[in-house]
PDB file of N, CA and C in Angstrom:
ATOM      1  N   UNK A   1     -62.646 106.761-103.420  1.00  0.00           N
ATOM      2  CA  UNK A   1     -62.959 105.829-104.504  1.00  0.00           C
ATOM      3  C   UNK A   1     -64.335 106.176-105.060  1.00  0.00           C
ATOM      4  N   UNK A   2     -64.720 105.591-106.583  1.00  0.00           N
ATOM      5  CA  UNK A   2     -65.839 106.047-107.038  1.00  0.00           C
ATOM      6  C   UNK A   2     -66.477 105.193-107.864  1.00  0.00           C
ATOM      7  N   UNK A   3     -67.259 105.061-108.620  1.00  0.00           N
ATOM      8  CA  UNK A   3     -67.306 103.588-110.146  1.00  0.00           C
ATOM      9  C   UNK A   3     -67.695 104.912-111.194  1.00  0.00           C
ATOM     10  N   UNK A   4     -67.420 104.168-112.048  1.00  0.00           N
ATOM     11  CA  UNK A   4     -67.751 104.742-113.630  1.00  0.00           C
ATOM     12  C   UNK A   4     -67.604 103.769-114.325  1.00  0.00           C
ATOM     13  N   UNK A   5     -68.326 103.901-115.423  1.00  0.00           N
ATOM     14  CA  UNK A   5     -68.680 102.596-116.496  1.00  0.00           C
ATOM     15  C   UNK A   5     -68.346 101.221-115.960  1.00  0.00           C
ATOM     16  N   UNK A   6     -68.924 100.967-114.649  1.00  0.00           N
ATOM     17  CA  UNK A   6     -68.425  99.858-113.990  1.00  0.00           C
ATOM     18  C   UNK A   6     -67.252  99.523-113.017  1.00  0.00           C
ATOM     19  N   UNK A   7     -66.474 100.189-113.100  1.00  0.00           N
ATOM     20  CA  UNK A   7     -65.310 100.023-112.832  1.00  0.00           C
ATOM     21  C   UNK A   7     -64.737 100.996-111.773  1.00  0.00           C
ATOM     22  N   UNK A   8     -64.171 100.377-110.418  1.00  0.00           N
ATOM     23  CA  UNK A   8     -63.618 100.874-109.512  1.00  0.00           C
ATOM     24  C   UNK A   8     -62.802 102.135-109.330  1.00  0.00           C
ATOM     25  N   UNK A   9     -62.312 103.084-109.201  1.00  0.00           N
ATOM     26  CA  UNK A   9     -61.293 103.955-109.597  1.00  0.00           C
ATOM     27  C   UNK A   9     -61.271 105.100-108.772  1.00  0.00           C
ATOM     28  N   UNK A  10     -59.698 105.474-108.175  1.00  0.00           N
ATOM     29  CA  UNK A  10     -60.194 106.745-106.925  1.00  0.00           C
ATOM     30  C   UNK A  10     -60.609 108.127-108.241  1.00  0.00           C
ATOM     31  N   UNK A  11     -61.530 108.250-107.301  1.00  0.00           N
ATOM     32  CA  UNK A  11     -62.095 109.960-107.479  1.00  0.00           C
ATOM     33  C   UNK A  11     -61.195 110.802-108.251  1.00  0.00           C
ATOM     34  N   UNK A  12     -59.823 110.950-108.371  1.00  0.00           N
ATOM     35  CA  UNK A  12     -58.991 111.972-108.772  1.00  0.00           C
ATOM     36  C   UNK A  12     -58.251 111.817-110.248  1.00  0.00           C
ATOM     37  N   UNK A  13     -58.849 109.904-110.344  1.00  0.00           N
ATOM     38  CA  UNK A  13     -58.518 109.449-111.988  1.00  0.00           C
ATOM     39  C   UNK A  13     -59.940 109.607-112.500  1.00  0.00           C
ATOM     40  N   UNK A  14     -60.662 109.562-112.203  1.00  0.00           N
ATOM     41  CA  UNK A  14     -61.754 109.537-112.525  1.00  0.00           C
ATOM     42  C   UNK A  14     -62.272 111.249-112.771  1.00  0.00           C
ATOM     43  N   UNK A  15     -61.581 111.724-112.120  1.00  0.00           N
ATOM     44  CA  UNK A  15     -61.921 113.424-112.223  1.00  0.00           C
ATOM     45  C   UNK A  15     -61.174 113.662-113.728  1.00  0.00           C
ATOM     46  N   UNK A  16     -59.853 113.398-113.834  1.00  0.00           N
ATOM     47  CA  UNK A  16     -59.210 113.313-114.960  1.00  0.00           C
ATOM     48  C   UNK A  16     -59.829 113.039-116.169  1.00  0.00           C
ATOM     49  N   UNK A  17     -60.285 111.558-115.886  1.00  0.00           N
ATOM     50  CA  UNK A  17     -61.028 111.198-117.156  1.00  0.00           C
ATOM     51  C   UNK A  17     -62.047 111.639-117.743  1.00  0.00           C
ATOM     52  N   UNK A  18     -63.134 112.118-116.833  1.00  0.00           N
ATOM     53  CA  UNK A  18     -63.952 113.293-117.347  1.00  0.00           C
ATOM     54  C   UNK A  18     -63.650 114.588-117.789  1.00  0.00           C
ATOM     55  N   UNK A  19     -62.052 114.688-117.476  1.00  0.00           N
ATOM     56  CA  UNK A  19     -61.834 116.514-117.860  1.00  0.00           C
ATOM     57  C   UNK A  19     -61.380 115.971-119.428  1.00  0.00           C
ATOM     58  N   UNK A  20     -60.843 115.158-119.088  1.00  0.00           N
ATOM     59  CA  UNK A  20     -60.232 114.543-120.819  1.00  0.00           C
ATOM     60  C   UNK A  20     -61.520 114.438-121.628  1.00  0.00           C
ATOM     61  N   UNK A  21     -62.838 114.232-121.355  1.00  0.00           N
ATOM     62  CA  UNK A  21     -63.920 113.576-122.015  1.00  0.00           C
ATOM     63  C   UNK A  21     -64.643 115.006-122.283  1.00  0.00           C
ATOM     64  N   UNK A  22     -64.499 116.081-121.597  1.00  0.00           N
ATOM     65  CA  UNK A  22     -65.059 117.241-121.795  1.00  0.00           C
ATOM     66  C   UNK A  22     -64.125 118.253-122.669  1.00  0.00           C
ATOM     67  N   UNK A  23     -63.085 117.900-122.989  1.00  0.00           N
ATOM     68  CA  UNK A  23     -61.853 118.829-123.491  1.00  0.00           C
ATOM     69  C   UNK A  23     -61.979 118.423-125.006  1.00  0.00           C
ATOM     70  N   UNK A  24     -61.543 116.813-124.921  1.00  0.00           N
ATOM     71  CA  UNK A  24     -61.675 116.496-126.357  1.00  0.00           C
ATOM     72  C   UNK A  24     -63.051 116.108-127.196  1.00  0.00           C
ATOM     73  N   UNK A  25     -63.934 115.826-126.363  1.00  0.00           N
ATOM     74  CA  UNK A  25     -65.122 115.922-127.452  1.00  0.00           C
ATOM     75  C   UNK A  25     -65.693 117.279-127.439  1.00  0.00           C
ATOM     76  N   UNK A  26     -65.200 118.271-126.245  1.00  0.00           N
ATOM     77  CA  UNK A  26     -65.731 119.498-126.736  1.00  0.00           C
ATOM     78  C   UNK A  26     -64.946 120.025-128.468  1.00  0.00           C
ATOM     79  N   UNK A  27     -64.142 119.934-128.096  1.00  0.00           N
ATOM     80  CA  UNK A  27     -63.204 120.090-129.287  1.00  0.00           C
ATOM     81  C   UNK A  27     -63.755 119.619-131.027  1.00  0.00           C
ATOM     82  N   UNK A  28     -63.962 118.347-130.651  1.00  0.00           N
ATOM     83  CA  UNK A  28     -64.815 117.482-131.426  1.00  0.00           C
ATOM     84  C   UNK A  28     -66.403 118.738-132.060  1.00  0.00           C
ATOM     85  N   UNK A  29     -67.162 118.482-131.112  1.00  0.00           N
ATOM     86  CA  UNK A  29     -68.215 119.421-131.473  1.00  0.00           C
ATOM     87  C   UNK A  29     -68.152 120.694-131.897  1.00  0.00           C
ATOM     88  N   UNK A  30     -67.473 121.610-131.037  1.00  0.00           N
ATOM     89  CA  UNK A  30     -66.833 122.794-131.752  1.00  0.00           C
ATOM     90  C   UNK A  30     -66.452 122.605-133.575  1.00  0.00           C
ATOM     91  N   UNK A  31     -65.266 121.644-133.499  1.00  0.00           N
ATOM     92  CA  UNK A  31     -64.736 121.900-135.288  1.00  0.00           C
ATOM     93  C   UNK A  31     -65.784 121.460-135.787  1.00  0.00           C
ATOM     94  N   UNK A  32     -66.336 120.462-135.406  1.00  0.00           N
ATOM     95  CA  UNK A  32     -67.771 119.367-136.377  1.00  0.00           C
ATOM     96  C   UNK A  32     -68.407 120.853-136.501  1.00  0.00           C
ATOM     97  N   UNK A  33     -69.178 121.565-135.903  1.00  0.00           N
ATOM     98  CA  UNK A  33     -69.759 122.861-136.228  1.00  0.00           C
ATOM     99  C   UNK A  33     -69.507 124.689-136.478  1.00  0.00           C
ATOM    100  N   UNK A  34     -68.019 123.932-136.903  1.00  0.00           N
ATOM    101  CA  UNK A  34     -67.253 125.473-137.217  1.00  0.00           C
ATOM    102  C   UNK A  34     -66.771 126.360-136.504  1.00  0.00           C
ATOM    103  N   UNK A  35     -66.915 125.835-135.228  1.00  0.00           N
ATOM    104  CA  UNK A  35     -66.288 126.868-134.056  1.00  0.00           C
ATOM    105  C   UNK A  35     -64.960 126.782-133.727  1.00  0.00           C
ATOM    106  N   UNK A  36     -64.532 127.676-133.243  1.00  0.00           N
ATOM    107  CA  UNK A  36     -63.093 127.615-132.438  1.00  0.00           C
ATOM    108  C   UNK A  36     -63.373 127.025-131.258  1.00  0.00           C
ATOM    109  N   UNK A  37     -62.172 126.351-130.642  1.00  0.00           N
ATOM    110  CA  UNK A  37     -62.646 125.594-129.472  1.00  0.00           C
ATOM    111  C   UNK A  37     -61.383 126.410-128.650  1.00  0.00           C
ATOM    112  N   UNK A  38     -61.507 127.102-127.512  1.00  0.00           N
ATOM    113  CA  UNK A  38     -60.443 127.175-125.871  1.00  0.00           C
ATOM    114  C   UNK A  38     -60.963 126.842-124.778  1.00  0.00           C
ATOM    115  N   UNK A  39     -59.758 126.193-124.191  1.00  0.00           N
ATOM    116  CA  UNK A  39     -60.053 126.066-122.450  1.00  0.00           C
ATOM    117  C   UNK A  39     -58.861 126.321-121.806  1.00  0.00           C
ATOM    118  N   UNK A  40     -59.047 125.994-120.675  1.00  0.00           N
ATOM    119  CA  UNK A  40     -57.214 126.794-119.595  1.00  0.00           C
ATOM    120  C   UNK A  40     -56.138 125.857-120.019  1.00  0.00           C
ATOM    121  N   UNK A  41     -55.351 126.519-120.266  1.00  0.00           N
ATOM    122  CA  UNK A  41     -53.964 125.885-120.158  1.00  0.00           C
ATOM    123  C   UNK A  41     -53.848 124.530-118.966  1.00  0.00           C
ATOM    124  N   UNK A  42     -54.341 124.946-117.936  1.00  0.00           N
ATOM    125  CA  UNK A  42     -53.917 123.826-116.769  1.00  0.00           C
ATOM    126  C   UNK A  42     -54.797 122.985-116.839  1.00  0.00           C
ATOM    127  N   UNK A  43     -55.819 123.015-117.576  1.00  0.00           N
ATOM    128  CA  UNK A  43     -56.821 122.285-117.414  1.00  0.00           C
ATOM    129  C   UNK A  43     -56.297 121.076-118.693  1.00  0.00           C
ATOM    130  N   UNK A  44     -56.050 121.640-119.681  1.00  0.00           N
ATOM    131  CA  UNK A  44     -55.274 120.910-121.020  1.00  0.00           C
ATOM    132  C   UNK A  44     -54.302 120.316-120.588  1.00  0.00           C
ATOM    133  N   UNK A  45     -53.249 120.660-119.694  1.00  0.00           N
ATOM    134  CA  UNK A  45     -52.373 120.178-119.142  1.00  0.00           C
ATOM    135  C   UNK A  45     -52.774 118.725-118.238  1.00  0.00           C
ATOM    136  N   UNK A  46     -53.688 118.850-117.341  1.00  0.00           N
ATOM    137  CA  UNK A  46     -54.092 117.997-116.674  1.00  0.00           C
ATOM    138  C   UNK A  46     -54.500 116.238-117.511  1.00  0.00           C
ATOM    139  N   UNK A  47     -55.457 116.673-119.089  1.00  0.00           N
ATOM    140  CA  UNK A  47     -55.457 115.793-119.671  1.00  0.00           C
ATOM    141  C   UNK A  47     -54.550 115.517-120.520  1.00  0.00           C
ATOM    142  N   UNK A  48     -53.760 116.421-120.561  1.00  0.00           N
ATOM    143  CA  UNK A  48     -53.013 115.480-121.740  1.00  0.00           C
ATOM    144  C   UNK A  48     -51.683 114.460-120.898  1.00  0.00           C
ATOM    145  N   UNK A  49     -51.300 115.118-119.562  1.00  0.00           N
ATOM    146  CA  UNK A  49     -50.823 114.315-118.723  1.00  0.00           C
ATOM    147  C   UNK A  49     -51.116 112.638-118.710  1.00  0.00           C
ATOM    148  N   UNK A  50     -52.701 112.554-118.339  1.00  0.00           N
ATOM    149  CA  UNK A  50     -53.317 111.665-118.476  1.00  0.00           C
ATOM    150  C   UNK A  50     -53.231 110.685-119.788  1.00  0.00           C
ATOM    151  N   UNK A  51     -53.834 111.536-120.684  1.00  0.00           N
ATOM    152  CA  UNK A  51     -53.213 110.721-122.220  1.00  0.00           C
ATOM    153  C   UNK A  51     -52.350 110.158-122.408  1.00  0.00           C
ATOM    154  N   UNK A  52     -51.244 111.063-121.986  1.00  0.00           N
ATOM    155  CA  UNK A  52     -49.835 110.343-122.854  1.00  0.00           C
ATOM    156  C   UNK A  52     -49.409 109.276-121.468  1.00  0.00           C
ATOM    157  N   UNK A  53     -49.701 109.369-120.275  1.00  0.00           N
ATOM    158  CA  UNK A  53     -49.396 108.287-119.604  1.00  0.00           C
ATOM    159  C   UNK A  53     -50.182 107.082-120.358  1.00  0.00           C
ATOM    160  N   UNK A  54     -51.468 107.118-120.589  1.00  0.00           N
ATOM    161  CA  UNK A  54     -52.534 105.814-121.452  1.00  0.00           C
ATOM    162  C   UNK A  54     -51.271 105.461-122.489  1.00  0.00           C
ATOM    163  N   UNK A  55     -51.356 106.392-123.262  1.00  0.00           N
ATOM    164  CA  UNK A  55     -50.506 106.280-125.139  1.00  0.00           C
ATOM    165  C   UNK A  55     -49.200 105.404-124.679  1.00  0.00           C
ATOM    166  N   UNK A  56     -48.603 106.378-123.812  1.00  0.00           N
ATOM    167  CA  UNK A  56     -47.216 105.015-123.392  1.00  0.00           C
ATOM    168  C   UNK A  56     -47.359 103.786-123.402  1.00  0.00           C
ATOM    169  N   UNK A  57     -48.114 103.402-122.235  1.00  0.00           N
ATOM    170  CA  UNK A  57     -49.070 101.989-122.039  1.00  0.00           C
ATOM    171  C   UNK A  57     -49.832 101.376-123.120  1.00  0.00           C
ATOM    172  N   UNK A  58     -50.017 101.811-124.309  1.00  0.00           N
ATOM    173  CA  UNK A  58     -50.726 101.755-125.559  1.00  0.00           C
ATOM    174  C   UNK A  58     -50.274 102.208-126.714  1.00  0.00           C
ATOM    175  N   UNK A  59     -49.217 102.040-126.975  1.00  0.00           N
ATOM    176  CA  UNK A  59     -48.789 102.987-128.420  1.00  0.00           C
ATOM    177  C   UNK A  59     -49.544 103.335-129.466  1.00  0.00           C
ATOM    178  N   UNK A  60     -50.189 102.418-129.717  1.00  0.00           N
ATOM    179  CA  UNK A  60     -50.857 101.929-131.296  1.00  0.00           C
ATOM    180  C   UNK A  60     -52.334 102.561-131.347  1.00  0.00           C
ATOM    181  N   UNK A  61     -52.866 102.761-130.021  1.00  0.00           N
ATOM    182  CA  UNK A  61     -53.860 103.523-129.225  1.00  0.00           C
ATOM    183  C   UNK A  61     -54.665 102.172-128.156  1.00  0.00           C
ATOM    184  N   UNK A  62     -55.402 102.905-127.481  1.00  0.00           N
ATOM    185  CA  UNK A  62     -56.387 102.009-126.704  1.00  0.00           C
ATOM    186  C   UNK A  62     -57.618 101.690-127.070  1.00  0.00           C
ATOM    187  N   UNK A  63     -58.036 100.330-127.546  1.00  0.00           N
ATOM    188  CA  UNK A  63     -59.511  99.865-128.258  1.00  0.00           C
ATOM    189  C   UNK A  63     -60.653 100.605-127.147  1.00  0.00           C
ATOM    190  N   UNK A  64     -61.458 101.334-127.781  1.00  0.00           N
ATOM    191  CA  UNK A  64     -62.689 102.102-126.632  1.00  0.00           C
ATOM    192  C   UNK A  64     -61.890 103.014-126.578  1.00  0.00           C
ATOM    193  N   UNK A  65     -60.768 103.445-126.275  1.00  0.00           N
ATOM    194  CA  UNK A  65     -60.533 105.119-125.410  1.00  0.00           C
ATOM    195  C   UNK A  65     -59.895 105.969-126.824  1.00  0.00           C
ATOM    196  N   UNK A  66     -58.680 105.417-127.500  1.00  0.00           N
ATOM    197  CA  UNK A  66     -57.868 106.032-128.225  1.00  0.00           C
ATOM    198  C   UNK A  66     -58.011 105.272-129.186  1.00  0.00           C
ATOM    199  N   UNK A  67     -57.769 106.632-130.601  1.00  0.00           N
ATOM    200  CA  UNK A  67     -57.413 105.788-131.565  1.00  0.00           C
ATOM    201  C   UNK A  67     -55.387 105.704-131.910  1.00  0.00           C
ATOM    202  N   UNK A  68     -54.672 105.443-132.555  1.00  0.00           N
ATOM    203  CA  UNK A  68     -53.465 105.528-132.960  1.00  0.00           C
ATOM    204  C   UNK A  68     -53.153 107.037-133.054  1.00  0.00           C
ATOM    205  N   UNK A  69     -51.977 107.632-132.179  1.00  0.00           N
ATOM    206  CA  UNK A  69     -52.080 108.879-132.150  1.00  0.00           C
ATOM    207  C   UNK A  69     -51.047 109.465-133.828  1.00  0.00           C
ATOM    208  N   UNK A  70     -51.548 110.750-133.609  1.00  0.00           N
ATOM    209  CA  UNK A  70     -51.538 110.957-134.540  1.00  0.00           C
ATOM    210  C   UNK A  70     -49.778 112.143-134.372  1.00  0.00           C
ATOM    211  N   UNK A  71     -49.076 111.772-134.768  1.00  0.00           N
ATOM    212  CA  UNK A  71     -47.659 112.306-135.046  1.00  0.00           C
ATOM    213  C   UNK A  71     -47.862 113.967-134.764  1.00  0.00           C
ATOM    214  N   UNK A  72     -47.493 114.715-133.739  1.00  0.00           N
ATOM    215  CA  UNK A  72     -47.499 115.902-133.718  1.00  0.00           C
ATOM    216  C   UNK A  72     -45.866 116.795-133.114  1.00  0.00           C
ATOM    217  N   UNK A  73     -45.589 117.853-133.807  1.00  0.00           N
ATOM    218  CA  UNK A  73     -44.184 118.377-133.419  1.00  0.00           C
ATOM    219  C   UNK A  73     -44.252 118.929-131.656  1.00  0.00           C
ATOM    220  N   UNK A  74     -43.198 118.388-131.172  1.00  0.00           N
ATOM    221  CA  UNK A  74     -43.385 119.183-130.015  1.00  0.00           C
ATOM    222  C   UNK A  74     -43.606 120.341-129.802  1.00  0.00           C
ATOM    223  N   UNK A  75     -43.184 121.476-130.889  1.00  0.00           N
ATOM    224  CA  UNK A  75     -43.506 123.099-130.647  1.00  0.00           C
ATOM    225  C   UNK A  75     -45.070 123.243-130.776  1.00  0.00           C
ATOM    226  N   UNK A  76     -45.801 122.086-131.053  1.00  0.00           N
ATOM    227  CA  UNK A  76     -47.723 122.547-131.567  1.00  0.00           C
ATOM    228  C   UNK A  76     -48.218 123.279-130.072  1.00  0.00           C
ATOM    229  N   UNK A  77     -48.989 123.934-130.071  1.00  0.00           N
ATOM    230  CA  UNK A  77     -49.580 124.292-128.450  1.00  0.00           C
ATOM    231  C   UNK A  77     -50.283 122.774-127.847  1.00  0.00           C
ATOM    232  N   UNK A  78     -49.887 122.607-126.596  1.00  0.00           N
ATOM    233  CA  UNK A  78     -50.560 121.432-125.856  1.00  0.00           C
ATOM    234  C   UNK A  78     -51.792 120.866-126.011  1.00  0.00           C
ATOM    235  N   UNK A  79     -53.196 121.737-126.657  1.00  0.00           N
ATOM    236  CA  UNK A  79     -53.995 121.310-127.154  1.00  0.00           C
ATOM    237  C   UNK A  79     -53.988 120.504-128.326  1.00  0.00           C
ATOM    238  N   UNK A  80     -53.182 120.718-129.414  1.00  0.00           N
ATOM    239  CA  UNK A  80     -53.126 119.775-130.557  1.00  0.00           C
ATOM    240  C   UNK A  80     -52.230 118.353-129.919  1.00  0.00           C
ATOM    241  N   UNK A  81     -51.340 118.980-129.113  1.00  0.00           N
ATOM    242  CA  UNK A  81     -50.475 117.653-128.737  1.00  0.00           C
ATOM    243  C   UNK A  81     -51.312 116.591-127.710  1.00  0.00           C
ATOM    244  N   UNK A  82     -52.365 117.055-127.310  1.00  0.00           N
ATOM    245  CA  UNK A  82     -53.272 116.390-126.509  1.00  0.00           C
ATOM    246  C   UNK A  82     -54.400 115.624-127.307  1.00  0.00           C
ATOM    247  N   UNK A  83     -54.862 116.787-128.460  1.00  0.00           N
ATOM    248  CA  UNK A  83     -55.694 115.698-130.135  1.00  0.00           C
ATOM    249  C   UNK A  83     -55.032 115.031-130.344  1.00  0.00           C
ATOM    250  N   UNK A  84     -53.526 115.001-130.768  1.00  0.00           N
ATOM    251  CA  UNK A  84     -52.810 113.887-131.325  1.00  0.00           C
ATOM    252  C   UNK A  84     -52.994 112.269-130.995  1.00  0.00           C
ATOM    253  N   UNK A  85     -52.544 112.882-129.759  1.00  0.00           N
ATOM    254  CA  UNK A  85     -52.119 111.811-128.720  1.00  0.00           C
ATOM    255  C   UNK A  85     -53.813 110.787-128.769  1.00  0.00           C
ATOM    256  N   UNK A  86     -54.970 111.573-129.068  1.00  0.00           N
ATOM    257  CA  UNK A  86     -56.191 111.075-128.567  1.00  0.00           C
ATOM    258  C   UNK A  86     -56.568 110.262-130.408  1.00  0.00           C
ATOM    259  N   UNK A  87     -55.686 110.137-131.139  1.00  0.00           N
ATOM    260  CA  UNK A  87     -55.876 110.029-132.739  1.00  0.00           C
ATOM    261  C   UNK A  87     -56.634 110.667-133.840  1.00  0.00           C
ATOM    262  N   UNK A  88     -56.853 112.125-133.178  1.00  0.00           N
ATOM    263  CA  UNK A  88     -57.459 113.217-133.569  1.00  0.00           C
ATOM    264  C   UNK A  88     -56.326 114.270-134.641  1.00  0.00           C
ATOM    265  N   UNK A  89     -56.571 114.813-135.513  1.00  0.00           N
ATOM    266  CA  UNK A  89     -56.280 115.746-136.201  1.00  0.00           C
ATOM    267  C   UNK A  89     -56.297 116.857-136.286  1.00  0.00           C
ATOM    268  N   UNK A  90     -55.217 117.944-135.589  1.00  0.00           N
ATOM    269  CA  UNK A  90     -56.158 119.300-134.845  1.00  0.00           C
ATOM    270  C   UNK A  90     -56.326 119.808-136.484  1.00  0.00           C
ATOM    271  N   UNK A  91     -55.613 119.418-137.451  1.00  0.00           N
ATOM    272  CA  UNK A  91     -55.946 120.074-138.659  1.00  0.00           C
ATOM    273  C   UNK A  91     -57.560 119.588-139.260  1.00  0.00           C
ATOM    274  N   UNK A  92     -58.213 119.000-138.493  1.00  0.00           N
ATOM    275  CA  UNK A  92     -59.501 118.460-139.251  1.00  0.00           C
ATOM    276  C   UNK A  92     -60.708 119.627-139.053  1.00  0.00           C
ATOM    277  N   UNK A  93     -61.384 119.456-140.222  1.00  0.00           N
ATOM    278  CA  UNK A  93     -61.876 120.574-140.490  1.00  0.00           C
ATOM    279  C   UNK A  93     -63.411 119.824-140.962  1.00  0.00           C
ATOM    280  N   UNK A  94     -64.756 119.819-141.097  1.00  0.00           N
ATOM    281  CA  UNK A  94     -65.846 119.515-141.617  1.00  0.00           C
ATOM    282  C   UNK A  94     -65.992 119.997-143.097  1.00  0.00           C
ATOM    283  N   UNK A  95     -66.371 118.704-144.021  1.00  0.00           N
ATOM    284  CA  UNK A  95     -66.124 119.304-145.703  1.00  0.00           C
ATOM    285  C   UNK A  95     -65.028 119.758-145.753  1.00  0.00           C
ATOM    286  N   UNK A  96     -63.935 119.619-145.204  1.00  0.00           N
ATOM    287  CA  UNK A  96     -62.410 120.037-145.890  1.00  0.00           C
ATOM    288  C   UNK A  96     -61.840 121.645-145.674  1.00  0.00           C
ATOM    289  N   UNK A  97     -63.041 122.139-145.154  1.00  0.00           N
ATOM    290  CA  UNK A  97     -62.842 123.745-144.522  1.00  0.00           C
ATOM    291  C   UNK A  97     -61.370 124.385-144.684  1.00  0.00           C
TER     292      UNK A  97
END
């Protein structure tokens, strides 16, 4: 067991939630400054696991964590399907790029 932002939680959700917090706001910073963003497959895998278990439990998104996900085809690579899910746009671009 461990706390984060208050709150009780074993070690291995909590490991999760930080890989999710490092994946998608890396992502975030990357496009905000024009970069390409990669990380491992299993590692993407791990959060978006996480996500779409939240999104189930939350359709519409979660107030604080998610916004309303955003409609993505199942063939996208797991990284966009993991933005989606987080109400992110893998098509978003800074100034319209």
């Amino acid at each position: 067991m461990t706390q984060a932002g208050g709150l009780d939680l074993p070690a291995e959700i909590a490991g999760v939630i930080a890989l999710d917090e490092v994946i998608v706001h890396g992502w975030d910073i990357a496009v905000a400054c024009g970069r390409s963003f990669h990380c491992e497959p299993h590692l993407v895998q791990a959060a978006y696991e996480f996500v779409q278990a939240t999104v189930a439990r939350n359709p519409q998104g979660s107030s604080g964590m998610f916004g309303p996900p955003v409609p993505m085809p199942e063939e996208a690579p797991l990284l966009e399907r993991l933005l989606g899910l987080t109400g992110r746009n893998p098509e978003w671009s800074p100034m319209g790029r």
